[in-house]
Protein backbone atom coordinates (compact mmCIF):
# COMPACT_ATOMS: atom_id res chain seq x y z
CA UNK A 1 149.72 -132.21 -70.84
CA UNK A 2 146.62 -131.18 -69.13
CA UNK A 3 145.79 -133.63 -66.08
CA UNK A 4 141.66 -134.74 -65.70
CA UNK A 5 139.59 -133.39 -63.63
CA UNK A 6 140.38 -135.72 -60.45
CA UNK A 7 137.67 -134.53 -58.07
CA UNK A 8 134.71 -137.20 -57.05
CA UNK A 9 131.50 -136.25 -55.31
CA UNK A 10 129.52 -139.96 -56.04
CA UNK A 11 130.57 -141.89 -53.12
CA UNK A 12 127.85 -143.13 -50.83
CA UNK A 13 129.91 -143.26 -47.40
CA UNK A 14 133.35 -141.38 -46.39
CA UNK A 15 135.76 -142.06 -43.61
CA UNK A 16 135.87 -138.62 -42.13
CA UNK A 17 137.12 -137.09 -39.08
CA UNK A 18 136.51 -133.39 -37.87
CA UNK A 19 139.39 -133.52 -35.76
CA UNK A 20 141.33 -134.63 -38.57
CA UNK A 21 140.24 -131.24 -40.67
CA UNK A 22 141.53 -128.37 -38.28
CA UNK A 23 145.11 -127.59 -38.42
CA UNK A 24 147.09 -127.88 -35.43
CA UNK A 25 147.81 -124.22 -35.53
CA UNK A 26 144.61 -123.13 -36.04
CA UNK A 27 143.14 -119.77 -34.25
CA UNK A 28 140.48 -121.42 -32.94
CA UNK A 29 142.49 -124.66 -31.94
CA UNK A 30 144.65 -122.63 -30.04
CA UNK A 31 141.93 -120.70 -27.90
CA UNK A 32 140.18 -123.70 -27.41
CA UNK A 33 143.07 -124.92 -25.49
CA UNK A 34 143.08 -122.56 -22.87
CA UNK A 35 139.57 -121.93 -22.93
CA UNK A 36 137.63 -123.96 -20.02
CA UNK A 37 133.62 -123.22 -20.13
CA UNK A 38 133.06 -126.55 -17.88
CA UNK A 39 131.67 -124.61 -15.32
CA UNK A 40 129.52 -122.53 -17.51
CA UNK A 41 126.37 -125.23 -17.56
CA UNK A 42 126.18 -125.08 -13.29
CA UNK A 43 126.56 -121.38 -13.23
CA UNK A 44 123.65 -120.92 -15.76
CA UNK A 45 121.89 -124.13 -13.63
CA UNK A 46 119.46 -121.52 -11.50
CA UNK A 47 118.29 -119.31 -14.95
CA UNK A 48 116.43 -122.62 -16.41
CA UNK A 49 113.10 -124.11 -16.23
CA UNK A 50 112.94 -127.42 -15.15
CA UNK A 51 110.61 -128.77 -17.43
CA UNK A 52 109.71 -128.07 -20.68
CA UNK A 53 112.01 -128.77 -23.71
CA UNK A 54 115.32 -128.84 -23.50
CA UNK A 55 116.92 -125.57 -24.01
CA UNK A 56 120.24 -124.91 -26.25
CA UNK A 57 123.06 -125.81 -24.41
CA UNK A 58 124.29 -122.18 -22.66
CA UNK A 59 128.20 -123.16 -23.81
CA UNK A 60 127.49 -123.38 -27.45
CA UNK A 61 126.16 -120.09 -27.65
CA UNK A 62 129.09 -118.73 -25.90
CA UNK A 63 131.29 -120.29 -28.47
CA UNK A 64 129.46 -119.39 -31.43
CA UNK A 65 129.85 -115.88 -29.97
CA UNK A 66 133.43 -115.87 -29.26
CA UNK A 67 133.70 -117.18 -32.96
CA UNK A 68 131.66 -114.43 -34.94
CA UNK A 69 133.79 -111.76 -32.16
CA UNK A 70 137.36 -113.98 -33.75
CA UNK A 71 136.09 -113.14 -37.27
CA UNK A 72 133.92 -109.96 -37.07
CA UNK A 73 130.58 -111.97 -37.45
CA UNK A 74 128.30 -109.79 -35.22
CA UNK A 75 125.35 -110.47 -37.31
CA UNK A 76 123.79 -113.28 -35.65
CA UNK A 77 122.10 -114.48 -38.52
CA UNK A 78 125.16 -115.03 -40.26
CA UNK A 79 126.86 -116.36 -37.64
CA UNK A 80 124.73 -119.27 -37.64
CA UNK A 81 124.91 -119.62 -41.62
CA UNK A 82 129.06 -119.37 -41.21
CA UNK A 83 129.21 -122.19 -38.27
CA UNK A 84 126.93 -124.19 -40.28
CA UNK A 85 129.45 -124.41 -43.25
CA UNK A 86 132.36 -123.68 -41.97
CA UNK A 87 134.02 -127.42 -40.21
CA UNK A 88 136.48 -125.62 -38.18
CA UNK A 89 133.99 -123.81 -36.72
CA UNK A 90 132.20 -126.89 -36.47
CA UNK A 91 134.42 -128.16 -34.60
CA UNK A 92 135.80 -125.29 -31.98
CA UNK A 93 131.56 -125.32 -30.94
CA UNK A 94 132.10 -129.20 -30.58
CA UNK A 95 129.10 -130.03 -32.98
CA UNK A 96 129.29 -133.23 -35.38
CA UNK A 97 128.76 -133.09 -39.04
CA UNK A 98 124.95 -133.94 -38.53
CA UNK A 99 124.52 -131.65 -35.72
CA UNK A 100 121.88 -128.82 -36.33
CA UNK A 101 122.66 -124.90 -35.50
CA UNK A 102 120.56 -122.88 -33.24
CA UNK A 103 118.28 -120.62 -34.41
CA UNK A 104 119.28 -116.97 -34.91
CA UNK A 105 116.30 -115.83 -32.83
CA UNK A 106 118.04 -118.11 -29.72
CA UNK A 107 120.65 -115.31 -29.29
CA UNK A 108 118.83 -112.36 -28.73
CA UNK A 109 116.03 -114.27 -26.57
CA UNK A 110 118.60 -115.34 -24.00
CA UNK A 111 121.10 -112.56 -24.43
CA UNK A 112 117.85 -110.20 -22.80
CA UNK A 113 117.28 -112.83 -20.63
CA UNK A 114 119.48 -115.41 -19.04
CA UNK A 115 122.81 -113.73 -19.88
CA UNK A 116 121.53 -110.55 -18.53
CA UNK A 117 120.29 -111.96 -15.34
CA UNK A 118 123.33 -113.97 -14.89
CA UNK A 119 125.96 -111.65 -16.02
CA UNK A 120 127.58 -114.49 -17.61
CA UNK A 121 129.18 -112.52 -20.22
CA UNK A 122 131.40 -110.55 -17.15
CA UNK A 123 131.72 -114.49 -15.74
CA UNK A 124 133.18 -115.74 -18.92
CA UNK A 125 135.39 -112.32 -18.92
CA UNK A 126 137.02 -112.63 -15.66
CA UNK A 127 137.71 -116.41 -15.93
CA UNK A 128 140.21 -115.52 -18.79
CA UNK A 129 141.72 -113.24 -16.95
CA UNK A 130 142.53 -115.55 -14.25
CA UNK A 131 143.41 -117.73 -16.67
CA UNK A 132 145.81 -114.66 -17.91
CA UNK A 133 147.02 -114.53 -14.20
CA UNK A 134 148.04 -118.23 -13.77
CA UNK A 135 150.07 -118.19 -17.10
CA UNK A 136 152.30 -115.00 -15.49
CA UNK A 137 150.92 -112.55 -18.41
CA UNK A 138 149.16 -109.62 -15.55
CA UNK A 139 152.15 -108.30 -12.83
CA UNK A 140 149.79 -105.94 -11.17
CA UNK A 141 151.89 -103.36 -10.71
CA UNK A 142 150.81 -100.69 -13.06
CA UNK A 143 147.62 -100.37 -15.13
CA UNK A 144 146.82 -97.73 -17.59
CA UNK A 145 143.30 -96.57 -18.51
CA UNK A 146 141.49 -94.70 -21.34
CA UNK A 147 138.71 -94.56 -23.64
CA UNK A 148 137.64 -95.02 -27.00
CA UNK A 149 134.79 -93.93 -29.15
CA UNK A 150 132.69 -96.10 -30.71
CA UNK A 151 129.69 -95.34 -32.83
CA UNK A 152 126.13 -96.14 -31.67
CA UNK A 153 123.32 -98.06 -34.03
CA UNK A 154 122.04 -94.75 -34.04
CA UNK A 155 121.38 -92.49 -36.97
CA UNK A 156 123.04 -88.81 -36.80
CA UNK A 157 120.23 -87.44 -38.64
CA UNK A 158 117.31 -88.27 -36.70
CA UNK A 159 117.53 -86.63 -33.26
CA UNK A 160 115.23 -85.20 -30.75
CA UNK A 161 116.33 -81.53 -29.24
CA UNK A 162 114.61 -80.27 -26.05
CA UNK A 163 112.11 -82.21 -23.86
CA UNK A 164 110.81 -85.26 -24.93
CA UNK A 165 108.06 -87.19 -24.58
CA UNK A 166 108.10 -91.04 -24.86
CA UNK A 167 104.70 -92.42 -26.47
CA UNK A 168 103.70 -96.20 -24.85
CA UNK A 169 105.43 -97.21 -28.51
CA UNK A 170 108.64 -95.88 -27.65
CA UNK A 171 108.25 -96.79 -24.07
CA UNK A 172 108.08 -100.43 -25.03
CA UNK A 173 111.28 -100.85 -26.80
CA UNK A 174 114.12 -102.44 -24.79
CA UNK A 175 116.78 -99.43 -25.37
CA UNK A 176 114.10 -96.76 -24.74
CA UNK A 177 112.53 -98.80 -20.67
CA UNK A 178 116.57 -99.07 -20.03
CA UNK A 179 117.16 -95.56 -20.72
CA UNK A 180 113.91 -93.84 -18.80
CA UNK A 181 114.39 -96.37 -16.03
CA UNK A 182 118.41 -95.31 -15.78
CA UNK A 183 117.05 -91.50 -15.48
CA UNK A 184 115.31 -92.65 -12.04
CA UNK A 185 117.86 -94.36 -10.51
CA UNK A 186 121.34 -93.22 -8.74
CA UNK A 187 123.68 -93.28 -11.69
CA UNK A 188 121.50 -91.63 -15.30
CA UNK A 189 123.31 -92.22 -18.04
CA UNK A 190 123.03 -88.59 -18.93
CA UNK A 191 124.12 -85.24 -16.65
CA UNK A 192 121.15 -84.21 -14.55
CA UNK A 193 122.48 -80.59 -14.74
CA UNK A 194 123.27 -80.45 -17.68
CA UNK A 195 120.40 -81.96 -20.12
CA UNK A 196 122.14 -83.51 -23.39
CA UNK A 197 121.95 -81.25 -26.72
CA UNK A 198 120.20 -84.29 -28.72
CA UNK A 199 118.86 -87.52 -27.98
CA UNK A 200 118.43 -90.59 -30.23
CA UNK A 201 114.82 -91.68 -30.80
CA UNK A 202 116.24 -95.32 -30.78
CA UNK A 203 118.93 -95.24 -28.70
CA UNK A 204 118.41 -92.93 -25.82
CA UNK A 205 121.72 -93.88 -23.65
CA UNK A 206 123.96 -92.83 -26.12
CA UNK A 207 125.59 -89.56 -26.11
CA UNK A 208 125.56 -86.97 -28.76
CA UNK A 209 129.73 -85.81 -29.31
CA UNK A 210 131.94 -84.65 -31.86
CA UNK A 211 134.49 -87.08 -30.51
CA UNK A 212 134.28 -89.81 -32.93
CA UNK A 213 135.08 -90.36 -37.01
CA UNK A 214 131.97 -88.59 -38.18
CA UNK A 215 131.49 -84.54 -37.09
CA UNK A 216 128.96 -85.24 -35.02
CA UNK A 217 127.56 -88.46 -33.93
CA UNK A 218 125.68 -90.33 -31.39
CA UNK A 219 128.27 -92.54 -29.36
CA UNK A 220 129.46 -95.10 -26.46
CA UNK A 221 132.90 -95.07 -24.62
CA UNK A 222 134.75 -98.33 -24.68
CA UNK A 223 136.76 -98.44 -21.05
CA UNK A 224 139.47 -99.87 -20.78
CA UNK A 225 141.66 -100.94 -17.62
CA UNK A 226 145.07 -103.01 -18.91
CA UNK A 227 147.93 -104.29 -16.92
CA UNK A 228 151.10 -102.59 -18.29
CA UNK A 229 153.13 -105.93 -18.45
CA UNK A 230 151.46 -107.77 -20.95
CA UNK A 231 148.67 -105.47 -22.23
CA UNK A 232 146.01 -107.65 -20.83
CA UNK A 233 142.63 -106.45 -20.11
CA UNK A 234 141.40 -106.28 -16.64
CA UNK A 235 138.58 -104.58 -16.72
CA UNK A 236 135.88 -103.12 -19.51
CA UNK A 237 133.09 -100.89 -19.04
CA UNK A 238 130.63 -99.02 -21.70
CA UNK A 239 129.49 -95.58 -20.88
CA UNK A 240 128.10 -92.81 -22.37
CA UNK A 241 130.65 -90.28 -24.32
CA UNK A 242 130.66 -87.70 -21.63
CA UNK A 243 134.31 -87.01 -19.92
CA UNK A 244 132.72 -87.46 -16.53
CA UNK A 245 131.36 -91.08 -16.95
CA UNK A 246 134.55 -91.99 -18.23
CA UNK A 247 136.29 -91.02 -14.84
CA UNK A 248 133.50 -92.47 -12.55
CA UNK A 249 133.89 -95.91 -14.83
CA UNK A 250 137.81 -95.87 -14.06
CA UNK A 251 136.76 -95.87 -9.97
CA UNK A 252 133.98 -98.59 -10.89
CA UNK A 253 136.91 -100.27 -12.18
CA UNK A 254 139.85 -100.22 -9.78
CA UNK A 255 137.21 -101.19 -7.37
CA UNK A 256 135.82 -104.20 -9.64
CA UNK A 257 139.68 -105.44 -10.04
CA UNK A 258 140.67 -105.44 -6.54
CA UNK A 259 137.48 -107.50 -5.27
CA UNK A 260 137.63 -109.87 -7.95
CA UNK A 261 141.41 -110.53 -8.63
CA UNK A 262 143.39 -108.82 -5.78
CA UNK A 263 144.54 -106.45 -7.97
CA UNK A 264 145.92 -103.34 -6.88
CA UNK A 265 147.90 -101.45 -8.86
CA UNK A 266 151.38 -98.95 -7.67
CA UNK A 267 150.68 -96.53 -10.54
CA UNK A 268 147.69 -95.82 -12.93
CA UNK A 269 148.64 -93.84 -15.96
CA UNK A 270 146.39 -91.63 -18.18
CA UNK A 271 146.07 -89.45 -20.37
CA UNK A 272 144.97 -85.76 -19.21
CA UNK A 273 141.57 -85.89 -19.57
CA UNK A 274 141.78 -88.06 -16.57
CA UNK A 275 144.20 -85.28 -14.93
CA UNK A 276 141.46 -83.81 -12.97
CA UNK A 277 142.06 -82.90 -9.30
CA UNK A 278 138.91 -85.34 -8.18
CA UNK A 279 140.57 -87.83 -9.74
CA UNK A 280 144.20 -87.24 -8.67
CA UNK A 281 142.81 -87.12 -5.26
CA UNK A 282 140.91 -90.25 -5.47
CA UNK A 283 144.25 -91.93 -6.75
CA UNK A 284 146.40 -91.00 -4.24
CA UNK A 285 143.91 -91.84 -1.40
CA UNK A 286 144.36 -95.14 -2.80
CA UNK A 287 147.71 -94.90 -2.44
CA UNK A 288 148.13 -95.23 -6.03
CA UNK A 289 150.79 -92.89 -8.30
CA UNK A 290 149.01 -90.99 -10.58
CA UNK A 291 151.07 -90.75 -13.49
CA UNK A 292 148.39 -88.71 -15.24
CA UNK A 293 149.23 -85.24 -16.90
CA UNK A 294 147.76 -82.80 -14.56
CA UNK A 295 144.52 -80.91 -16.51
CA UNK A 296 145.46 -77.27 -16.33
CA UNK A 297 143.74 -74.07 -17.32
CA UNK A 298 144.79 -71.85 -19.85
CA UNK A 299 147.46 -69.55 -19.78
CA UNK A 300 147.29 -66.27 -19.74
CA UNK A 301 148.95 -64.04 -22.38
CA UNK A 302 152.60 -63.09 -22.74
CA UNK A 303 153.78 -60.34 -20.29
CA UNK A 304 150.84 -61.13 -17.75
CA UNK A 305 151.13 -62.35 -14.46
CA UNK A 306 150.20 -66.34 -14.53
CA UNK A 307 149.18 -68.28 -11.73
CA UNK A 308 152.77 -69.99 -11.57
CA UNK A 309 153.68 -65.98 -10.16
CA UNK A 310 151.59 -66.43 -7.02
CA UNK A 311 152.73 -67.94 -4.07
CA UNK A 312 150.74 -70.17 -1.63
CA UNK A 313 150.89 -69.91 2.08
CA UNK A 314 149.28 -72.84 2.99
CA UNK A 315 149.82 -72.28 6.74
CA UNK A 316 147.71 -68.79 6.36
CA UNK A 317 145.44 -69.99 3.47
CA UNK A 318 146.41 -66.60 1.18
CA UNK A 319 148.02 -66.45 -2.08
CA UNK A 320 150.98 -63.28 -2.28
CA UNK A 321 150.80 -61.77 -5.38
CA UNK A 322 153.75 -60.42 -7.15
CA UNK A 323 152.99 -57.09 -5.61
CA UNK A 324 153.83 -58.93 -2.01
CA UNK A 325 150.14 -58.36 -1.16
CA UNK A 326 147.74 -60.57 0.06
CA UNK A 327 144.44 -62.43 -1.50
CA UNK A 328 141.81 -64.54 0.64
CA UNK A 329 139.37 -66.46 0.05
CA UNK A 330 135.79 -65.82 1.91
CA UNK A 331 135.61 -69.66 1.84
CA UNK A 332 132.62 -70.70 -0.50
CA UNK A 333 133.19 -73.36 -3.20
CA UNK A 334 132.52 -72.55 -6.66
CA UNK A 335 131.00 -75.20 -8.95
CA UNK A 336 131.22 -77.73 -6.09
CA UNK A 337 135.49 -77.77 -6.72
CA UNK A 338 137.25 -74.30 -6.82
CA UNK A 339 138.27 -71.56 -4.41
CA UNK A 340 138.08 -68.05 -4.92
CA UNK A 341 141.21 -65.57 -4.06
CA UNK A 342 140.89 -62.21 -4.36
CA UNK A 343 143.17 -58.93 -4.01
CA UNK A 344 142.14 -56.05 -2.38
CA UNK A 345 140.47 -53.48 -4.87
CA UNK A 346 142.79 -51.11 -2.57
CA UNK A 347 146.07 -52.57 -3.18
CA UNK A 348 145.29 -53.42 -6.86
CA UNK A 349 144.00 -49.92 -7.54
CA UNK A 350 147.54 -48.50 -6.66
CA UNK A 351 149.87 -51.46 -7.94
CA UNK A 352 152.07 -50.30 -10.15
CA UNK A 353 152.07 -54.04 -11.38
CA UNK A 354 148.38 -53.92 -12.47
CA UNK A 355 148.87 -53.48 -16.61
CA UNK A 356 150.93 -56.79 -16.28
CA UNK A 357 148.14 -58.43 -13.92
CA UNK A 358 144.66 -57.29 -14.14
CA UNK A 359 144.60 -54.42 -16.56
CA UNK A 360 140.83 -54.86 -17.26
CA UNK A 361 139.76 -55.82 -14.08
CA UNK A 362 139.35 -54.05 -10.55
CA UNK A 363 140.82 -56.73 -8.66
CA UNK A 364 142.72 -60.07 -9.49
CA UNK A 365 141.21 -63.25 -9.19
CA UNK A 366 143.13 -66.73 -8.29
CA UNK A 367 141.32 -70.09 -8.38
CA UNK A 368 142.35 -72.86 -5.93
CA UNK A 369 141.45 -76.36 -6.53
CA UNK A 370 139.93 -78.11 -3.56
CA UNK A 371 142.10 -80.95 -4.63
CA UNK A 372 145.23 -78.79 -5.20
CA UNK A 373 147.29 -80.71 -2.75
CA UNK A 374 146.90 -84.30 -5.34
CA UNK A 375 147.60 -81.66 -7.95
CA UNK A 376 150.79 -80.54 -6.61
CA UNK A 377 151.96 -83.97 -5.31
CA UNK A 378 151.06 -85.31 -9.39
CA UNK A 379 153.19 -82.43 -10.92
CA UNK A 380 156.05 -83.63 -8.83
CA UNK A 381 155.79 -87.22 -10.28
CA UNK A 382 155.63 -85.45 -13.55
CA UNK A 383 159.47 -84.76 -13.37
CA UNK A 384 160.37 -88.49 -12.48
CA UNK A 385 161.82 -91.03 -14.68
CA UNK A 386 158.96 -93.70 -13.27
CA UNK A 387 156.25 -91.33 -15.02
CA UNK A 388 158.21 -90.46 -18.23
CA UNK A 389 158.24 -94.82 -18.90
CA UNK A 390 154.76 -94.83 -17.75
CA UNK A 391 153.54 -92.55 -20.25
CA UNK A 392 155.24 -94.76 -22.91
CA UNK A 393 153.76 -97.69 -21.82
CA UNK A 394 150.85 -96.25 -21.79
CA UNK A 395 150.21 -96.76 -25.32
CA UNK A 396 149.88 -100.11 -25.54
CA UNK A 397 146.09 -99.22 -24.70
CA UNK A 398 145.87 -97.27 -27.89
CA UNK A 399 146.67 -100.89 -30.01
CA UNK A 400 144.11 -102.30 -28.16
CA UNK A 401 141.73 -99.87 -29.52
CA UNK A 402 143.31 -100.07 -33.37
CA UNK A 403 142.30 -103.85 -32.80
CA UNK A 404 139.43 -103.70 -31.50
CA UNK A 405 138.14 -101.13 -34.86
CA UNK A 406 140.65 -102.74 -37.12
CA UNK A 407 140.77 -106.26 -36.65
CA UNK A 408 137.88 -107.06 -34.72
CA UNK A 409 135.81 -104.60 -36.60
CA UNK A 410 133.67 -102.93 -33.98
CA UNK A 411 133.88 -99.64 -35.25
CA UNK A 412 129.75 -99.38 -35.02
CA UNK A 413 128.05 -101.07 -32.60
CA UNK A 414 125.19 -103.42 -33.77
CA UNK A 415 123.48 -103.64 -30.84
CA UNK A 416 121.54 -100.67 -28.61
CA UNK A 417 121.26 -99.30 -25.09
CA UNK A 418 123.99 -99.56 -22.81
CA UNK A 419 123.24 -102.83 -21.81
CA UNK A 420 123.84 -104.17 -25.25
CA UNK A 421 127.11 -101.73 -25.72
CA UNK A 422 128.77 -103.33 -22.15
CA UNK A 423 127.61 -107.39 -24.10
CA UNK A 424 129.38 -105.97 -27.34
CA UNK A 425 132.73 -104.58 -25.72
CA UNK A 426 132.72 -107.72 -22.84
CA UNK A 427 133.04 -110.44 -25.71
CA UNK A 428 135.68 -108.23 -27.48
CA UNK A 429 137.94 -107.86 -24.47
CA UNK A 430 137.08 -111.28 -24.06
CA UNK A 431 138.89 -112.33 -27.99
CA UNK A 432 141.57 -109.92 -27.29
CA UNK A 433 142.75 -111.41 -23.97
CA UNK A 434 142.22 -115.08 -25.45
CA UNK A 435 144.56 -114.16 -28.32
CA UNK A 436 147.54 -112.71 -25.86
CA UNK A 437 146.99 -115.97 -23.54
CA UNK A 438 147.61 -118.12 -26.21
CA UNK A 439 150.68 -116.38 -27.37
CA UNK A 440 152.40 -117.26 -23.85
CA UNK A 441 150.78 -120.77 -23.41
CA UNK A 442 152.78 -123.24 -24.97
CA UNK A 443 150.52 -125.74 -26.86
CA UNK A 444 151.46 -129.29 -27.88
CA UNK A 445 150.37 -129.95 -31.32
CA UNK A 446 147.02 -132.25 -31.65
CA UNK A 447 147.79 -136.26 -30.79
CA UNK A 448 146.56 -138.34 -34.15
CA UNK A 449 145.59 -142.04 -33.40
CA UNK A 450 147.67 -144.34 -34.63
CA UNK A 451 146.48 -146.89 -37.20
CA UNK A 452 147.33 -150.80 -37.11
């Protein structure tokens, strides 16, 4: 027998409880928790007017952003439409039943503003990691760092090629002032010798590459810097897609750890396109390990002389060349890293070793890394057991990155210009650290009042 319909929507008053309607093991139960934003309303203290109206509360507007980073709400619009409906939502922003949302236009007037200013995304960032550090989840004793690719809120088919020439219309978007006033200070986002192949008319800072999912596309790098114990997040930076901002945002980022936390890691590991000798160099005056694959240059063909058939003297600064003769170097550097060697045309002319070494050539040719020396000392780590587990643990940074696309859904950035591609990836590494701290913290189930 079919039961009625048993469902009533006429009463005039409830008894009804928030609390009462989020399950005790509840996402957002569970990071609330851990998470501690007390001191978020006296660090944000100096960014306020005192008079005028009273402004949103700074800590609800975190939360509502930690929420739509949870559940892949980056539309701020939304956001506010899914915390008005949604109770447990509600609840984790600690707002009643009868408690209005903030406008959607809030966000984006203090996010260019106050959080800016204040860097209190980074703030919020760094207190979970020390709360990550106090629950034993970060040993500090290896890190591993790499990049992913993430696609810009830039269109691939409108770009600018050569020279370009802002109008006062273009000048007066946010995106566009960040990106002509990066070009005049100490660190451009682009390669002064080297001008970029396209620029976005929108979105200036981001780099043209054929790195990502499309063929070509206009792109950020999501940085990464993770402790190899728990896979923990220690550091996040946005850059460019260019190789060489990657490497400069790995030093921004060892430095960053160490003055903040105390952090300083025995080994880093990488992959190669971190093997570079400037950065092996920069590692091991560090005294760090590199346990990086060391970036080498292409082998020559079969039955030719490589550079493995050389032999430095380092005490005479010569190579000796299969032949037993002698190459020197006249001492200038060569793109600001490399070392010429050359043979004698003489002795090369009369080798009888020349079809194997330079058959083409009049005279044989060795480069010599400036930074040969961290080279060397890397490729001897290379045979160790240390670096072989290193490179293994290594990719636990890659299923960050699968999270971060797959489950977080920040495959395409929403927002523009660097400064809104660091907000984007600081609140992600933010989720993803909450949701391995409440793994390891043990929390007691919610106490229910007991009734007479």
């Amino acid at each position: 027998m079919m039961g009625p319909a048993t469902g009533q929507q006429d009463h005039l008053f409830y008894e009804f409880c928030l609390e009462d309607m989020v399950p005790g093991d509840h996402l957002l139960r569970r990071i609330d928790a851990v998470l501690d934003l007390n001191w978020l309303r006296g660090e944000m203290k100096p960014h306020y007017s005192t008079m005028g109206r009273p402004s949103v509360c700074p800590e609800l507007m975190i939360r509502m952003l930690l929420v739509g980073y949870c559940y892949s709400i980056r539309s701020e619009r939304r956001l506010c439409q899914e915390v008005e409906l949604n109770l447990a939502y509600r609840w984790f922003c600690r707002l009643g039943l009868e408690d209005r949302i903030p406008d959607h236009s809030t966000f984006s007037h203090n996010r260019h503003g106050r959080f800016r200013e204040s860097d209190i995304l980074r703030t919020v960032f760094e207190e979970v990691v020390c709360g990550c550090m106090q629950a034993g989840l970060i040993g500090g004793e290896g890190f591993a760092v790499d990049a992913s690719v993430i696609e810009a809120n830039a269109s691939r088919f409108q770009r600018i090629e050569g020279a370009v020439d802002w109008s006062d219309e273009q000048l007066a978007r946010r995106p566009v002032a960040e990106y002509v006033a990066a070009l005049e200070s100490e660190n451009p986002t682009s390669n002064p010798e080297r001008p970029p192949k396209a620029i976005s008319p929108v979105d200036p800072s981001a780099a043209w590459t054929t790195r990502g999912r499309h063929k070509v596309m206009f792109a950020y790098s999501l940085n990464y810097l993770i402790d190899l114990e728990q896979a923990v997040i220690v550091d996040v930076e946005a850059t460019p897609t260019r190789i060489s901002k990657e490497i400069d945002a790995t030093e921004t980022m060892l430095d960053r750890t160490e003055q903040r936390f105390a952090l300083k890691p025995a080994r880093v590991a990488a992959d190669v396109a971190y093997g570079t000798g400037e950065m092996l160099n920069e590692l091991i005056e560090r005294r760090i390990k590199p346990h990086i694959p060391v970036w080498e240059r292409p082998r020559r063909r079969e039955n030719r002389f490589s550079r493995d058939d050389f032999t430095y003297d380092q005490a005479r600064d010569i190579y000796i060349c299969p032949g037993d003769r002698e190459m020197k170097t006249n001492g200038r550097l060569h793109d600001g890293t490399r070392l010429h060697y050359r043979a004698s045309s003489h002795d090369c002319r009369d080798c009888p070793l020349k079809p194997q070494c330079c058959p083409n050539e009049a005279q044989r040719r060795i480069d010599r890394d400036i930074n040969e020396a961290a080279r060397d000392y890397t490729r001897a780590l290379m045979a160790s057991g240390a670096y072989a587990a290193s490179q293994g643990e290594r990719k636990k940074i890659e299923t960050l990155f699968g999270e971060v696309k797959r489950t977080l859904g920040l495959d395409r950035l929403r927002l523009r210009g660097l400064s809104g591609a660091r907000d984007e990836f600081l609140l992600a590494a933010t989720v993803q650290n909450l949701k391995r701290l409440i793994r390891r913290v043990a929390i007691p189930p919610p106490i229910r009042p007991v009734l007479a």
